[in-house]
PDB file of N, CA and C in Angstrom:
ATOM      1  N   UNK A   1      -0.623  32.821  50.112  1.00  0.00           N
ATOM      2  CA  UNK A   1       0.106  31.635  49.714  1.00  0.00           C
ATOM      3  C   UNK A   1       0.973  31.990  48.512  1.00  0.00           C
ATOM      4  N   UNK A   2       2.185  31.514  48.378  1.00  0.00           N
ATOM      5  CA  UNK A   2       2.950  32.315  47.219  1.00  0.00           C
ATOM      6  C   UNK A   2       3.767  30.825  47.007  1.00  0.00           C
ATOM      7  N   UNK A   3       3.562  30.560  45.563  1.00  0.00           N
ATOM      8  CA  UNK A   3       3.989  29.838  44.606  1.00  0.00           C
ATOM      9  C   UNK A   3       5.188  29.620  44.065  1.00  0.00           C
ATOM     10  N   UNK A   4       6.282  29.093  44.188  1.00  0.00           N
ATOM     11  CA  UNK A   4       7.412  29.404  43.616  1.00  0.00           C
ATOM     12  C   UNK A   4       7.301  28.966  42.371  1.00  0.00           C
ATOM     13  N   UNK A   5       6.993  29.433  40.899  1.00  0.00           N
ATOM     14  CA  UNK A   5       7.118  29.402  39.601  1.00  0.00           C
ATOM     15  C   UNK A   5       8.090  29.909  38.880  1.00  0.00           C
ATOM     16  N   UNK A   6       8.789  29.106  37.932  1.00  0.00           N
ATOM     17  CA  UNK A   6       9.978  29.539  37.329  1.00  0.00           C
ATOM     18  C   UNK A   6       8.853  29.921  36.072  1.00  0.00           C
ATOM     19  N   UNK A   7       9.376  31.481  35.827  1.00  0.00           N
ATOM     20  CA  UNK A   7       8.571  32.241  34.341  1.00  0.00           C
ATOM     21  C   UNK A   7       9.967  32.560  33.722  1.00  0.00           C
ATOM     22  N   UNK A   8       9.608  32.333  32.578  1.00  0.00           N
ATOM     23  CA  UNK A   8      11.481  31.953  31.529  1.00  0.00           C
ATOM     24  C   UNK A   8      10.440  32.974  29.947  1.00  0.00           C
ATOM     25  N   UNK A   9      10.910  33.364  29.424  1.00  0.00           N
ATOM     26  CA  UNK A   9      10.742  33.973  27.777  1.00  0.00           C
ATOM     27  C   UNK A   9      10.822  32.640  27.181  1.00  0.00           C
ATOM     28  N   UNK A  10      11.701  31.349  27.454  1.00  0.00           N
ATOM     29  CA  UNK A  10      12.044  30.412  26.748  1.00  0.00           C
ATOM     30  C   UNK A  10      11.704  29.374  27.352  1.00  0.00           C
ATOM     31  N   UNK A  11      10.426  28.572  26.598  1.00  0.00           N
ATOM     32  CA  UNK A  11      10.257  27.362  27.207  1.00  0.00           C
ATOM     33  C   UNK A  11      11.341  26.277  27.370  1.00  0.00           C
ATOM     34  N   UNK A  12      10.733  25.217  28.756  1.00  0.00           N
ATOM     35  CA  UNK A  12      12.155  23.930  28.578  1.00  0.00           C
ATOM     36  C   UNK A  12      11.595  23.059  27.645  1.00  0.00           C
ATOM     37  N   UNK A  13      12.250  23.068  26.501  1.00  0.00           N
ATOM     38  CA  UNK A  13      11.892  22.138  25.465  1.00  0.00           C
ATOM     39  C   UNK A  13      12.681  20.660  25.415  1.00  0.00           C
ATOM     40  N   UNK A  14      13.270  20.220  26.762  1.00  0.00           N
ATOM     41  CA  UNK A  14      14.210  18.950  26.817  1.00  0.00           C
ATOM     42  C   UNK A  14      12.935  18.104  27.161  1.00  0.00           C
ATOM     43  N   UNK A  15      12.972  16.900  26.697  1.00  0.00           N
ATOM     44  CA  UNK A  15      12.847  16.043  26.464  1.00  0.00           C
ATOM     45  C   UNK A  15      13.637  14.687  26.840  1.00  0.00           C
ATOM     46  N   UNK A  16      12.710  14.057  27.828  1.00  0.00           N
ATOM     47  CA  UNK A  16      13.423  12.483  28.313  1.00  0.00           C
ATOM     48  C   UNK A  16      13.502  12.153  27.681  1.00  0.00           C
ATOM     49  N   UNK A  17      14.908  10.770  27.735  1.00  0.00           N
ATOM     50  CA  UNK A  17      15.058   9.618  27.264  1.00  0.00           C
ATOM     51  C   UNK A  17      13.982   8.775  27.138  1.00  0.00           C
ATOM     52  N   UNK A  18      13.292   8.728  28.250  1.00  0.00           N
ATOM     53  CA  UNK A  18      11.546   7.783  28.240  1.00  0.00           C
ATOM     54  C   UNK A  18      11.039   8.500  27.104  1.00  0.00           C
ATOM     55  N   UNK A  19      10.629   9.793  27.315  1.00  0.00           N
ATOM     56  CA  UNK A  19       9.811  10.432  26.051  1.00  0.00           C
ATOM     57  C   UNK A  19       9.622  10.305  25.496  1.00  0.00           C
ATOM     58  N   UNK A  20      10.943  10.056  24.760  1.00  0.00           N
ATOM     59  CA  UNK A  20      11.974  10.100  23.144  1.00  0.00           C
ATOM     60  C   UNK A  20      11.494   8.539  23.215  1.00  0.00           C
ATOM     61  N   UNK A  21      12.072   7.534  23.895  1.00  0.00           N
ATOM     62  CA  UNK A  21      11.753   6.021  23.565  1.00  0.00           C
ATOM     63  C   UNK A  21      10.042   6.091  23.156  1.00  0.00           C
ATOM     64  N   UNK A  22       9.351   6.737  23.843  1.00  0.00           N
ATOM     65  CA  UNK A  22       7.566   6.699  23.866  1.00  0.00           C
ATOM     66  C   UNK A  22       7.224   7.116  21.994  1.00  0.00           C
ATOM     67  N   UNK A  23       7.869   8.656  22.604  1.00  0.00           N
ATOM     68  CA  UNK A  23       7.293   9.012  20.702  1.00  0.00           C
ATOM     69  C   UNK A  23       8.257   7.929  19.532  1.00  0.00           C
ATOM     70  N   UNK A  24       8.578   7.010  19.879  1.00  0.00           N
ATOM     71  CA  UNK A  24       9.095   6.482  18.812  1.00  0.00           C
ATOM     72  C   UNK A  24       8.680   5.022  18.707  1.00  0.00           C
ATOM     73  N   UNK A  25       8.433   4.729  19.903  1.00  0.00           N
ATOM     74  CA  UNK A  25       7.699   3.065  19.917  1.00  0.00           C
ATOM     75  C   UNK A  25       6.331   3.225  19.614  1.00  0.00           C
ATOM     76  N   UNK A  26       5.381   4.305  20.034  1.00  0.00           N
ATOM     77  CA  UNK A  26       4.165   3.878  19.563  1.00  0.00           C
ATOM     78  C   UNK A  26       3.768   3.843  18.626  1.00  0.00           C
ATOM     79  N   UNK A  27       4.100   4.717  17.308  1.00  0.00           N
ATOM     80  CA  UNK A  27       3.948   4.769  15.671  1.00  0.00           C
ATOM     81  C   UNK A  27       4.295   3.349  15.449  1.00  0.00           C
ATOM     82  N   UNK A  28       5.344   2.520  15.863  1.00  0.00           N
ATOM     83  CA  UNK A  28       5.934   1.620  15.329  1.00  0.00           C
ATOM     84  C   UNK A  28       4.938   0.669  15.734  1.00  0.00           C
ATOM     85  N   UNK A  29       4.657   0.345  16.984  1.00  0.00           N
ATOM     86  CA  UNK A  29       3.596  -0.455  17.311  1.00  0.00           C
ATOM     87  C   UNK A  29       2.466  -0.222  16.510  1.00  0.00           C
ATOM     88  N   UNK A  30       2.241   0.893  16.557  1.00  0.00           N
ATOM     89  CA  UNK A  30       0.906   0.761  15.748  1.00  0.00           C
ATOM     90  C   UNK A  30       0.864   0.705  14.200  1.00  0.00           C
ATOM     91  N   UNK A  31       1.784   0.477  13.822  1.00  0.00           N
ATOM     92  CA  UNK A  31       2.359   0.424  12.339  1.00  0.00           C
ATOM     93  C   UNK A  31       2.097  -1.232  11.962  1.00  0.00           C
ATOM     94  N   UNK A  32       2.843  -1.829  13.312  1.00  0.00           N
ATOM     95  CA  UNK A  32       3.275  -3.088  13.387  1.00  0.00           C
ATOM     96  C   UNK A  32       1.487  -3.856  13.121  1.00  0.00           C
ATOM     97  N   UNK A  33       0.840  -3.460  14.222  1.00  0.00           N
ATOM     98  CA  UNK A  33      -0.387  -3.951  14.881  1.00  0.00           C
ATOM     99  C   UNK A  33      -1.445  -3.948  13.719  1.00  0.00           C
ATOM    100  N   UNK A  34      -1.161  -2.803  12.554  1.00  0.00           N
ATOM    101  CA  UNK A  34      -2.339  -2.284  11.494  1.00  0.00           C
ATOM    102  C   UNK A  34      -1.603  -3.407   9.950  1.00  0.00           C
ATOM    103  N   UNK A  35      -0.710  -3.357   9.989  1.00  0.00           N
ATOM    104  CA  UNK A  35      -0.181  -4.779   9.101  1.00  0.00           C
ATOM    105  C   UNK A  35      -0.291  -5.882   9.208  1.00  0.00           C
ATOM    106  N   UNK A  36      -0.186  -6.407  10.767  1.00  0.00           N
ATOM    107  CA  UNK A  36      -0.814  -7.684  11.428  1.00  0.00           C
ATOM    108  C   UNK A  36      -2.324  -7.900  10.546  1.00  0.00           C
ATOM    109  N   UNK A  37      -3.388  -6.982  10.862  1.00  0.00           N
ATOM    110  CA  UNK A  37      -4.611  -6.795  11.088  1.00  0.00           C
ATOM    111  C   UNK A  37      -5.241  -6.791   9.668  1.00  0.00           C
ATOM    112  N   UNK A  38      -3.893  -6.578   8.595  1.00  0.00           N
ATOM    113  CA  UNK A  38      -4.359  -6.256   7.466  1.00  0.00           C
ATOM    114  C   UNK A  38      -4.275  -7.521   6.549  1.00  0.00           C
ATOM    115  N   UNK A  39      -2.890  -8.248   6.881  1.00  0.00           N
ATOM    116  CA  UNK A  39      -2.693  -9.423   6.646  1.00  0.00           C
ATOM    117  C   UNK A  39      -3.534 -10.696   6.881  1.00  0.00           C
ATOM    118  N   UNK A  40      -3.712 -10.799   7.801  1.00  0.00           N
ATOM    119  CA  UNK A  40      -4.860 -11.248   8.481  1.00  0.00           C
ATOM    120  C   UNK A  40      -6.348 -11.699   8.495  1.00  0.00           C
ATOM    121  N   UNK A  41      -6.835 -10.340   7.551  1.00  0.00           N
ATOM    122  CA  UNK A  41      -7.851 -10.211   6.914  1.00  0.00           C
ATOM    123  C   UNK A  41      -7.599 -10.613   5.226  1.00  0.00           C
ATOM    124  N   UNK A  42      -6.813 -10.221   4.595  1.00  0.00           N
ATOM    125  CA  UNK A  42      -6.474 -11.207   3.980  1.00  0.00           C
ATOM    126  C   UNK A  42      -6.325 -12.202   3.491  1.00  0.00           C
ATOM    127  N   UNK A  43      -5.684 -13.133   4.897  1.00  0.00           N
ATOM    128  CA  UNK A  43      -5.650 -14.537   4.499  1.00  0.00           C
ATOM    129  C   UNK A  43      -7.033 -15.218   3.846  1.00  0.00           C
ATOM    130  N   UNK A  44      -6.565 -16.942   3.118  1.00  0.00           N
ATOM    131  CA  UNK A  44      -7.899 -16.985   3.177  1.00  0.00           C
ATOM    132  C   UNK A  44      -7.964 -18.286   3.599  1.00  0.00           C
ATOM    133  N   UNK A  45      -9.295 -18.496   3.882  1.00  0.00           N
ATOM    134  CA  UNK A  45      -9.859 -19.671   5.593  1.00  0.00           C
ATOM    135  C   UNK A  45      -8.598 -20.995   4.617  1.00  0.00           C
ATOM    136  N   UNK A  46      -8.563 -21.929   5.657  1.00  0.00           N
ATOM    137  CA  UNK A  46      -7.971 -22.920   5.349  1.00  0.00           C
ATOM    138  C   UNK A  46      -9.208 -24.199   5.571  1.00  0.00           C
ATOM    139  N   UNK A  47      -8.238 -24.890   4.285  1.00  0.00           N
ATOM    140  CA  UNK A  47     -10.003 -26.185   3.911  1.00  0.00           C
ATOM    141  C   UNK A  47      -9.902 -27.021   5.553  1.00  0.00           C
ATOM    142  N   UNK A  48     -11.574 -26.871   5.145  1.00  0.00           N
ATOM    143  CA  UNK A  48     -11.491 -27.743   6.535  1.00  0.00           C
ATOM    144  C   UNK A  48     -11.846 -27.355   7.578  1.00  0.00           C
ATOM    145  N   UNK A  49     -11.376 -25.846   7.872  1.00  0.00           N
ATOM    146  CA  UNK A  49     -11.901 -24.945   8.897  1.00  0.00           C
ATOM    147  C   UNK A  49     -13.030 -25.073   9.312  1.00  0.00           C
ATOM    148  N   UNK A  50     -13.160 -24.806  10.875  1.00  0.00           N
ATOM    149  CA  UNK A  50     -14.708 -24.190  11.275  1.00  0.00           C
ATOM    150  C   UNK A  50     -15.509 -23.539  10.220  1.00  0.00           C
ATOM    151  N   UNK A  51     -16.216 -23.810  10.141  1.00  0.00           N
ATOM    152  CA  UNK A  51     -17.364 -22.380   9.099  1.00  0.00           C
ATOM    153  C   UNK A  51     -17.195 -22.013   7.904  1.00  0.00           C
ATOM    154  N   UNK A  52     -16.542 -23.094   7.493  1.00  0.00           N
ATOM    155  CA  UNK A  52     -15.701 -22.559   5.965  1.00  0.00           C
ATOM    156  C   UNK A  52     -17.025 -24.084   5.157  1.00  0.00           C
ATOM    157  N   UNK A  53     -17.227 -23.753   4.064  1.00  0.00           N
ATOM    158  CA  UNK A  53     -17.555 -24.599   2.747  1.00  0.00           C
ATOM    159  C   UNK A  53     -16.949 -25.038   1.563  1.00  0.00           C
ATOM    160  N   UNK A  54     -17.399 -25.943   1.278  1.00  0.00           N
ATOM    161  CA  UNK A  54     -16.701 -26.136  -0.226  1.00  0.00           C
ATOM    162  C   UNK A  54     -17.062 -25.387  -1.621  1.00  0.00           C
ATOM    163  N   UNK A  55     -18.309 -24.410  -1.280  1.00  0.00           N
ATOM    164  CA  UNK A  55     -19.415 -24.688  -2.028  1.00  0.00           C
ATOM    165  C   UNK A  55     -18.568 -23.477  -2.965  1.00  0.00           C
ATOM    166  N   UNK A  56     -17.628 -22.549  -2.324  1.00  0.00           N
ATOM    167  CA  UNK A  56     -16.859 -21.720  -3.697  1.00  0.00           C
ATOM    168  C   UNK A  56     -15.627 -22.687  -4.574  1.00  0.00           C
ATOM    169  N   UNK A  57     -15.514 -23.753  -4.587  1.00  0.00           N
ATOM    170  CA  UNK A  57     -14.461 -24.295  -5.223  1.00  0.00           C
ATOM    171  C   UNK A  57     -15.587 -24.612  -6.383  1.00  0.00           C
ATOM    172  N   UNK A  58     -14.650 -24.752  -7.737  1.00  0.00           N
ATOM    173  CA  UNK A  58     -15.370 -25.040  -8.446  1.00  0.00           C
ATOM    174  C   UNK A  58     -16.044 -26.600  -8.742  1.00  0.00           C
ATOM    175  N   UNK A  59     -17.114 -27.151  -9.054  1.00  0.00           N
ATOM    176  CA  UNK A  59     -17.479 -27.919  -9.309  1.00  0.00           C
ATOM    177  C   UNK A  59     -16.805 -28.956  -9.782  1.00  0.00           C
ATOM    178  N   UNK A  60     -16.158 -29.002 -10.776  1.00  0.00           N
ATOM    179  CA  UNK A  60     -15.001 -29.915 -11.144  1.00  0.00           C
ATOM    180  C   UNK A  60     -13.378 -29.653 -11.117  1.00  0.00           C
ATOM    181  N   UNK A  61     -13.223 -29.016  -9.708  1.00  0.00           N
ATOM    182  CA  UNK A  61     -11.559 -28.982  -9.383  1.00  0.00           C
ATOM    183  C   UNK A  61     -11.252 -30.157  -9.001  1.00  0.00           C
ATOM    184  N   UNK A  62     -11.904 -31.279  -8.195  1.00  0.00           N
ATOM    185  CA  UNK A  62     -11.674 -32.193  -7.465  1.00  0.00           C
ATOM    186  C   UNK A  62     -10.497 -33.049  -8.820  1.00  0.00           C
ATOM    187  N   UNK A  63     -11.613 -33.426  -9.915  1.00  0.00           N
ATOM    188  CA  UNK A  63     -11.504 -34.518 -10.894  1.00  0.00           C
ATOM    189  C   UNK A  63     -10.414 -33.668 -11.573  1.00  0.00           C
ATOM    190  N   UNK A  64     -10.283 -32.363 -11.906  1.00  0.00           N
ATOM    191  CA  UNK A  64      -8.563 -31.884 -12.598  1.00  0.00           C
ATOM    192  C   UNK A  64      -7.386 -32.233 -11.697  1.00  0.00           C
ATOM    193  N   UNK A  65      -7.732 -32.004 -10.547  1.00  0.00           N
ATOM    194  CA  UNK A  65      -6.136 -32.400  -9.993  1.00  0.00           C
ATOM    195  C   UNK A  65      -5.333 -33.350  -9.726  1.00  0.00           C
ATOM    196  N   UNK A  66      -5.895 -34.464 -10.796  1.00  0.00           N
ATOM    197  CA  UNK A  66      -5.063 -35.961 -10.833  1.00  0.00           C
ATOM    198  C   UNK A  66      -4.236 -35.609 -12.287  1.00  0.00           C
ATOM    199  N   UNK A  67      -5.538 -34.805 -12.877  1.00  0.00           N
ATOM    200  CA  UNK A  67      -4.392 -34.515 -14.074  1.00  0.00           C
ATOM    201  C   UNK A  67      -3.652 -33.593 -14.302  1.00  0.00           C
ATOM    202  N   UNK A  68      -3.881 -32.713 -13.202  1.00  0.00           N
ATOM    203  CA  UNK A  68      -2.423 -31.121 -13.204  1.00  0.00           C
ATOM    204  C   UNK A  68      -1.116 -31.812 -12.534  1.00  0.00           C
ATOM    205  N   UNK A  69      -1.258 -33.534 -11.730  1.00  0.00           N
ATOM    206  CA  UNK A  69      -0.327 -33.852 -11.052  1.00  0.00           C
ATOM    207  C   UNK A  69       0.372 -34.759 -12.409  1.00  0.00           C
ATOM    208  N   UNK A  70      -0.663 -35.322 -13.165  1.00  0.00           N
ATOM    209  CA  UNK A  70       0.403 -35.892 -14.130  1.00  0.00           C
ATOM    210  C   UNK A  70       1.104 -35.103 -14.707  1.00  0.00           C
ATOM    211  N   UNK A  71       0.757 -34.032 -15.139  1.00  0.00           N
ATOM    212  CA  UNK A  71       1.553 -33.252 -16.406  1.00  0.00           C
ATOM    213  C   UNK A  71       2.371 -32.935 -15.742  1.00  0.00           C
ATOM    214  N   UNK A  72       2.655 -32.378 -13.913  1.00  0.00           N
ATOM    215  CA  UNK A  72       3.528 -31.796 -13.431  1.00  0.00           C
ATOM    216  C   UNK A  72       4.638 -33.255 -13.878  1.00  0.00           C
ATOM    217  N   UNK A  73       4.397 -34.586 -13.286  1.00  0.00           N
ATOM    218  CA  UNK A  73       5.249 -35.659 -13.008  1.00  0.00           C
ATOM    219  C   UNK A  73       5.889 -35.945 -14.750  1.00  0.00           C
ATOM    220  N   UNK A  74       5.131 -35.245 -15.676  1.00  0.00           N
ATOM    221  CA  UNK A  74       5.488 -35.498 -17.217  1.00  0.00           C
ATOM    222  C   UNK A  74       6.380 -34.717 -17.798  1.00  0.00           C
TER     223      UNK A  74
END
């Protein structure tokens, strides 16, 4: 059985257009996807949420914020 193989000293180093689009979208995606993920974690719960408490606010924030709204309106 005999093989037709092209043997070259010089590899074909061309490179598709797909290729080229591939090695360049996936860094980016995954660039994109690890900032998402980071942000994300980050945030923090919104009042009210599922599973969230009050119990880290401080004890008397409730009763200051009639008076951080006057001084703002002053």
């Amino acid at each position: 059985m005999y093989l037709l193989l092209s043997v070259s000293p010089y590899p074909n180093s061309a490179v598709s257009a797909g290729e080229l689009a591939l090695i360049a979208v996936v860094p980016v995606l995954a660039l994109a996807a690890w900032l998402i993920l980071v942000f994300a974690a980050d945030r923090r719960p919104r009042h009210g949420a599922a599973g969230t408490t009050s119990l880290l606010r401080h004890p008397g924030a409730r009763e200051r914020e009639p008076e951080q709204s006057e001084r703002k309106a002053a």
